[in-house]
C-alpha atoms as a PDB file:
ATOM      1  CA  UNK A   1      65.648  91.022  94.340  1.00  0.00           C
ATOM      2  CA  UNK A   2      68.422  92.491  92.211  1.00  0.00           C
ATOM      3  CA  UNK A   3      67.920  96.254  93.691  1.00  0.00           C
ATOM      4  CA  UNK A   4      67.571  94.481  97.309  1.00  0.00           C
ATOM      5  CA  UNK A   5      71.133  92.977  96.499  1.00  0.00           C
ATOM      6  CA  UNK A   6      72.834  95.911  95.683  1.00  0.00           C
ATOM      7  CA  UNK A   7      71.351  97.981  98.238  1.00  0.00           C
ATOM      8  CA  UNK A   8      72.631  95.544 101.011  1.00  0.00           C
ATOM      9  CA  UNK A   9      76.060  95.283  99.399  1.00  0.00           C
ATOM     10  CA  UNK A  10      76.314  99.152  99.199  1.00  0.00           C
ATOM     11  CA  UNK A  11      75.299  99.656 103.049  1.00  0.00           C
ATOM     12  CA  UNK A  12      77.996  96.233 104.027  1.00  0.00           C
ATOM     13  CA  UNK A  13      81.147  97.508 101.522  1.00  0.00           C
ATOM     14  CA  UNK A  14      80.487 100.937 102.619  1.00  0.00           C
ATOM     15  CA  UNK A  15      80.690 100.265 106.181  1.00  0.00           C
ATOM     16  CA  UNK A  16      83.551  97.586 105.895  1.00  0.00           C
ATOM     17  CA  UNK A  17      85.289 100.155 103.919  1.00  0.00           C
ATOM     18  CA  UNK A  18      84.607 103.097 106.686  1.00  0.00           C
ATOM     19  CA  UNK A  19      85.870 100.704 109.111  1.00  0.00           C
ATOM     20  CA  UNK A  20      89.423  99.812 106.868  1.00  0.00           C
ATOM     21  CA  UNK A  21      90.128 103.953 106.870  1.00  0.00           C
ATOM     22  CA  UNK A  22      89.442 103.987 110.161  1.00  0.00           C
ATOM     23  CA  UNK A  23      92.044 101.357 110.792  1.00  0.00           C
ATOM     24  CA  UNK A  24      94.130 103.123 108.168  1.00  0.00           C
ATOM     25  CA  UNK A  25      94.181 105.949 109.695  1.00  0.00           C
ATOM     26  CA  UNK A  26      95.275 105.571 112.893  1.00  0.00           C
ATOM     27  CA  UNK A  27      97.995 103.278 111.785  1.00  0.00           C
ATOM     28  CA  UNK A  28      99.653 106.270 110.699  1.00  0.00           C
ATOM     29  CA  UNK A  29     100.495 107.117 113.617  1.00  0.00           C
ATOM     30  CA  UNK A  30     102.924 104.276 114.319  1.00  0.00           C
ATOM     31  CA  UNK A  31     105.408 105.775 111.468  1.00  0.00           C
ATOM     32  CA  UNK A  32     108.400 107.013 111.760  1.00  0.00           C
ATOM     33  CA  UNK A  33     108.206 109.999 111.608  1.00  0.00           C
ATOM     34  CA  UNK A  34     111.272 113.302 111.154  1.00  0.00           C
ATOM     35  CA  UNK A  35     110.291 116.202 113.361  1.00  0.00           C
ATOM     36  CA  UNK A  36     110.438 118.926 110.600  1.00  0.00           C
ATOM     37  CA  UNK A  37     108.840 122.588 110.554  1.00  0.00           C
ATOM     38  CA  UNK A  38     106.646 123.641 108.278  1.00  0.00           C
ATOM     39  CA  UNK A  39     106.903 120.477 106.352  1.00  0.00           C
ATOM     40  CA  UNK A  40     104.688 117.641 104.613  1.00  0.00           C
ATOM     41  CA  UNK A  41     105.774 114.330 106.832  1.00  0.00           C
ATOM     42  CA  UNK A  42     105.032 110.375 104.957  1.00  0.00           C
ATOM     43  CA  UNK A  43     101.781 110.225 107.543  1.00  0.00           C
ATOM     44  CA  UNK A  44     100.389 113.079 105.890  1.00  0.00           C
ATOM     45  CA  UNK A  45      98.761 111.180 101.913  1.00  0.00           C
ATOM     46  CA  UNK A  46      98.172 108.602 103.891  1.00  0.00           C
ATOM     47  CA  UNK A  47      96.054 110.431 106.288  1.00  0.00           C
ATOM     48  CA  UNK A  48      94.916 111.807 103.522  1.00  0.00           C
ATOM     49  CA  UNK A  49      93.560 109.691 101.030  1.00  0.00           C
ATOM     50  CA  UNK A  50      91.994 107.708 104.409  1.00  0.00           C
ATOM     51  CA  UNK A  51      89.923 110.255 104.742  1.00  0.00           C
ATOM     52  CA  UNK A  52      88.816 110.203 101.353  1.00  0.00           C
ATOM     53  CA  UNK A  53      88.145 106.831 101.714  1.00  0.00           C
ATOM     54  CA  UNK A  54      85.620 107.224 104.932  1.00  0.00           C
ATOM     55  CA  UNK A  55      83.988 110.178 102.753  1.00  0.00           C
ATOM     56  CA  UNK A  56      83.664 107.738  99.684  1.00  0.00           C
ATOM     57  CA  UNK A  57      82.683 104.989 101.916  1.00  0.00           C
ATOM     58  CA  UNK A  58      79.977 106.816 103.985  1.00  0.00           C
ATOM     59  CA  UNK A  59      78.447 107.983 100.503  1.00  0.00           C
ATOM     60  CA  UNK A  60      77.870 104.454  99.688  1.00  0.00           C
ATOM     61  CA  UNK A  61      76.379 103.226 102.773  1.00  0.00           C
ATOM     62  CA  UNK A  62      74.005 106.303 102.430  1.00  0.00           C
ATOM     63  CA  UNK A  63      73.374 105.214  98.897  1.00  0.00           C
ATOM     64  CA  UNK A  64      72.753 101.605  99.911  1.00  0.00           C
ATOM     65  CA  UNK A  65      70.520 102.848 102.784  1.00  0.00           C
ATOM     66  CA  UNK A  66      68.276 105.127 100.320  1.00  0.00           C
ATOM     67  CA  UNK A  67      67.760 102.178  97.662  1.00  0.00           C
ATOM     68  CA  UNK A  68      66.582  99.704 100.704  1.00  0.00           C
ATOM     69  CA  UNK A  69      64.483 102.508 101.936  1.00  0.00           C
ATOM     70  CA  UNK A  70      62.791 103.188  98.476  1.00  0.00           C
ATOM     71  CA  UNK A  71      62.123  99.118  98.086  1.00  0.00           C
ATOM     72  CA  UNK A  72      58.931  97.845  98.642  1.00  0.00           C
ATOM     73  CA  UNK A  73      58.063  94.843 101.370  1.00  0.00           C
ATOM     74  CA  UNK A  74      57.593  92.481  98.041  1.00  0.00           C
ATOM     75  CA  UNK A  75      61.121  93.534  96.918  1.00  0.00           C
ATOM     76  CA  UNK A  76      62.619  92.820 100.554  1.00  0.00           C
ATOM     77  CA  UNK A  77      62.094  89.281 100.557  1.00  0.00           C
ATOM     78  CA  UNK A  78      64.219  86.587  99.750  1.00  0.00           C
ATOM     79  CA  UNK A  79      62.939  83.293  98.739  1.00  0.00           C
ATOM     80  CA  UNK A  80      64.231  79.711  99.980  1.00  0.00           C
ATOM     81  CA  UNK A  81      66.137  79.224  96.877  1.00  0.00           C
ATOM     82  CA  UNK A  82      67.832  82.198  97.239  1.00  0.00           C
ATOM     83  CA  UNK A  83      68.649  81.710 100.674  1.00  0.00           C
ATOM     84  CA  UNK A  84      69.873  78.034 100.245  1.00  0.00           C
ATOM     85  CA  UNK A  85      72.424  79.693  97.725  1.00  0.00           C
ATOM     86  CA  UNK A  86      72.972  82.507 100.309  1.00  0.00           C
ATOM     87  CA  UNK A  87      74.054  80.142 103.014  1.00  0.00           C
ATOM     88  CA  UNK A  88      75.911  78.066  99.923  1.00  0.00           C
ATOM     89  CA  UNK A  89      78.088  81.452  99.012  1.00  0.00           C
ATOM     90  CA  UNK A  90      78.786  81.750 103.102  1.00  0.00           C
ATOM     91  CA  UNK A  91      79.797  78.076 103.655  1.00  0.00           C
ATOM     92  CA  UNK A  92      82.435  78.604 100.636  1.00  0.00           C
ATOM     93  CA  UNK A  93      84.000  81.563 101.768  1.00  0.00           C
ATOM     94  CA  UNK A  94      84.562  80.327 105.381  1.00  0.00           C
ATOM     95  CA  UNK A  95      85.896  77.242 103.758  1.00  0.00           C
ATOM     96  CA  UNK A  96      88.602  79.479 101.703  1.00  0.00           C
ATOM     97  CA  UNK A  97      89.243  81.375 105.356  1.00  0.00           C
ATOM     98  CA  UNK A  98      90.147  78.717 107.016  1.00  0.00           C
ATOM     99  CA  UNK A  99      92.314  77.074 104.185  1.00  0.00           C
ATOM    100  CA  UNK A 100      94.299  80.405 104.416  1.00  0.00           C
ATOM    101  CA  UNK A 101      94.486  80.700 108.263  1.00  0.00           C
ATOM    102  CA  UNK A 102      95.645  76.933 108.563  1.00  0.00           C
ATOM    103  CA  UNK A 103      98.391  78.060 105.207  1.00  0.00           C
ATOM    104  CA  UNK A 104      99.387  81.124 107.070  1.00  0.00           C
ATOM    105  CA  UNK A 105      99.500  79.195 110.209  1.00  0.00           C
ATOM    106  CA  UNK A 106     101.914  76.695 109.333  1.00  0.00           C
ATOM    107  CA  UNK A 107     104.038  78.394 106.416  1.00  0.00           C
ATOM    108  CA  UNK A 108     106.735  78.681 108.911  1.00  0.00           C
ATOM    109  CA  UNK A 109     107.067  75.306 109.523  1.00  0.00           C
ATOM    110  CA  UNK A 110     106.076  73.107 106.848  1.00  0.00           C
ATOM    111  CA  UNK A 111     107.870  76.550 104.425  1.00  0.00           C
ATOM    112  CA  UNK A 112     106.719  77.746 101.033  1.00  0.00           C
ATOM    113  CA  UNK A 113     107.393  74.138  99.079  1.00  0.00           C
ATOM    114  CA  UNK A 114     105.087  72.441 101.211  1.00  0.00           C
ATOM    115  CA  UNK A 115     102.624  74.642 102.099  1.00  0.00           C
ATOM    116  CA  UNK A 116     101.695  76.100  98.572  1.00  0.00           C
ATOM    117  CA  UNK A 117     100.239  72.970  96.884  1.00  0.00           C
ATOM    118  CA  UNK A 118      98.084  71.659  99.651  1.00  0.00           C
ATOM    119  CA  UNK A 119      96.459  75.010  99.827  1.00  0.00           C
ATOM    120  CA  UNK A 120      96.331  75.789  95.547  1.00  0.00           C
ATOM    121  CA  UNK A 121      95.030  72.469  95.248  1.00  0.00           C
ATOM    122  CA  UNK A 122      91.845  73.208  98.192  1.00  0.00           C
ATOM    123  CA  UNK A 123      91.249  76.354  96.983  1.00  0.00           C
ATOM    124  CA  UNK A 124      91.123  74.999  93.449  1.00  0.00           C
ATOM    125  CA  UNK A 125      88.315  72.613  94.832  1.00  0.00           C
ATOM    126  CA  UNK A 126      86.648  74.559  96.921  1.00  0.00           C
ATOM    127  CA  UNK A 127      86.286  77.881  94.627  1.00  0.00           C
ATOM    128  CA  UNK A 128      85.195  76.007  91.522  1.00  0.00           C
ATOM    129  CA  UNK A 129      81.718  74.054  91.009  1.00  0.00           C
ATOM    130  CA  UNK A 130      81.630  70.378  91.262  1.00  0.00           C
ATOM    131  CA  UNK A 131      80.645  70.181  87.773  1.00  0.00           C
ATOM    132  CA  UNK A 132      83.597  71.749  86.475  1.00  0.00           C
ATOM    133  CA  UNK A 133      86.414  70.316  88.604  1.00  0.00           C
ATOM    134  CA  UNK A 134      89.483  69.170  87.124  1.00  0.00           C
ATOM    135  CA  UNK A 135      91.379  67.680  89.681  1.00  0.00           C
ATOM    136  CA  UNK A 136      94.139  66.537  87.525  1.00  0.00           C
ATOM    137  CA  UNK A 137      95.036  70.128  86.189  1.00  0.00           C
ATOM    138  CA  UNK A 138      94.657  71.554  89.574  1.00  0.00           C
ATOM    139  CA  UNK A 139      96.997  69.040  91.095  1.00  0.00           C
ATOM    140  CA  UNK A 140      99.584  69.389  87.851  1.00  0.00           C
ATOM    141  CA  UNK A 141      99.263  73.285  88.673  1.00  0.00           C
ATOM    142  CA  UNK A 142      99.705  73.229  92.833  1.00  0.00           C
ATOM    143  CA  UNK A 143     102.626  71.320  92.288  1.00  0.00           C
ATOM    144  CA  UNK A 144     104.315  73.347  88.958  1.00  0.00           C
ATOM    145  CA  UNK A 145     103.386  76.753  90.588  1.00  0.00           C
ATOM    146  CA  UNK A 146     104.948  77.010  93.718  1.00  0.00           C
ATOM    147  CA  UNK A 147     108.241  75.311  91.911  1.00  0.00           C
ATOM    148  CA  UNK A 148     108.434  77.103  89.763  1.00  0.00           C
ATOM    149  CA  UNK A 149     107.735  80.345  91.927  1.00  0.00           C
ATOM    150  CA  UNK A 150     110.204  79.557  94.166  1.00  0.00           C
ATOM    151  CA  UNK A 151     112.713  79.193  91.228  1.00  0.00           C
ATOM    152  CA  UNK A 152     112.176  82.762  90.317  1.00  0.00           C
ATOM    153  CA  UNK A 153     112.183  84.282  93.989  1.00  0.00           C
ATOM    154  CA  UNK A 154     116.073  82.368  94.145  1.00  0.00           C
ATOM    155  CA  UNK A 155     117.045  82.532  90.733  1.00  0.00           C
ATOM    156  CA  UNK A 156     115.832  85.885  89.560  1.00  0.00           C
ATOM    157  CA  UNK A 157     115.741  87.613  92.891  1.00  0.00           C
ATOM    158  CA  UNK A 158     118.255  85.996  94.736  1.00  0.00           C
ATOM    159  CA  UNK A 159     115.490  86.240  97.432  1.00  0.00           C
ATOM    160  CA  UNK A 160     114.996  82.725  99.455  1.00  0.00           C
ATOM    161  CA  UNK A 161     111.458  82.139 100.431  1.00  0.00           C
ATOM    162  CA  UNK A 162     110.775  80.185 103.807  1.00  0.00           C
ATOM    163  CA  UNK A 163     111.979  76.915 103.596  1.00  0.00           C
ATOM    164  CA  UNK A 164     110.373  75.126 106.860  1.00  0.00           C
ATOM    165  CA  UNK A 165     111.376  71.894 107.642  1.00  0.00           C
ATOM    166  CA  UNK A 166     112.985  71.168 104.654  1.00  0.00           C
ATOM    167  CA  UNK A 167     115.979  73.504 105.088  1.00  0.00           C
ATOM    168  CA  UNK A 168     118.366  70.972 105.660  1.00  0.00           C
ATOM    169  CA  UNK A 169     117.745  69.013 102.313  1.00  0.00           C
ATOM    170  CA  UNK A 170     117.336  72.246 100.889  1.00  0.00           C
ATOM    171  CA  UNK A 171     120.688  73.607 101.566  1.00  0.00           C
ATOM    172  CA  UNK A 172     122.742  70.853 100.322  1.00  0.00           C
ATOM    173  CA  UNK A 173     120.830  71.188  96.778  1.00  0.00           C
ATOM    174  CA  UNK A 174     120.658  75.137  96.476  1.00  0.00           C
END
């Protein structure tokens, strides 16, 4: 089961990273770019080490293909239990995407002080087992982070993160 695993990750990494140089790659060619002769221009590392990337990449999946080829039928086959846990593993992660969609979605309205907690908190719950949840430190942490963060980004960096719909209370304080 373990080789099976790791030959399936290989082929799935390799090909999602084949498919990020890809995408790399051709975003190079929205720079900027200074019409020099004979010269090195800023797309040309990046175009670079994409390539390296693909060839890196397109070792793996070949890896990942050879281990599932050299597996036998027993070795291909995944039990209930393992595909209860599986679907378990899948459920969580599409929980933490849409926690971070509905975040990114409204951190321009609701800003960084009120978007922050609800979303530390979640993904406190949601990434750790029910066993070992301690809602009272996650909730004393969502809250102290992002305060403390955005103390930092004003104080230290003189930087002002988004402050949604609380700019007007905000304003009068800072």
């Amino acid at each position: 089961m373990k080789k099976y695993k790791e030959a399936r990750s290989n082929v799935i990494c390799g090909v999602l990273a084949q498919l990020f140089s890809i995408g790399f790659y051709l975003e190079t060619y929205h720079f900027r770019l200074v019409k020099n002769v004979n010269t090195v221009n800023a797309a040309f590392f990046p175009r670079v080490i994409a390539c390296v990337v693909f060839f890196c990449a397109t070792l793996l999946v070949i890896q990942g293909v050879k281990q599932y080829r050299s597996l036998s039928a027993e070795e291909k086959t995944i039990s209930p239990e393992e595909r209860a846990k599986n679907r378990e593993g899948l459920f969580r992660i599409a929980q933490v995407f849409v926690i971070l969609l509905a975040a990114a979605i409204l951190f321009r309205t609701l800003g960084f002080l009120l978007t922050m907690p609800w979303m530390m908190f979640l993904l406190f719950i949601v990434l750790e087992k029910k066993e070992n949840r301690r809602y009272g430190l996650y909730l004393a942490f969502s809250i102290l982070t992002p305060l403390f963060m955005f103390a930092v980004f004003y104080y230290a960096f003189s930087t002002l993160l988004p402050m949604g719909i609380l700019a007007p209370y905000l304003s009068m304080i800072l």
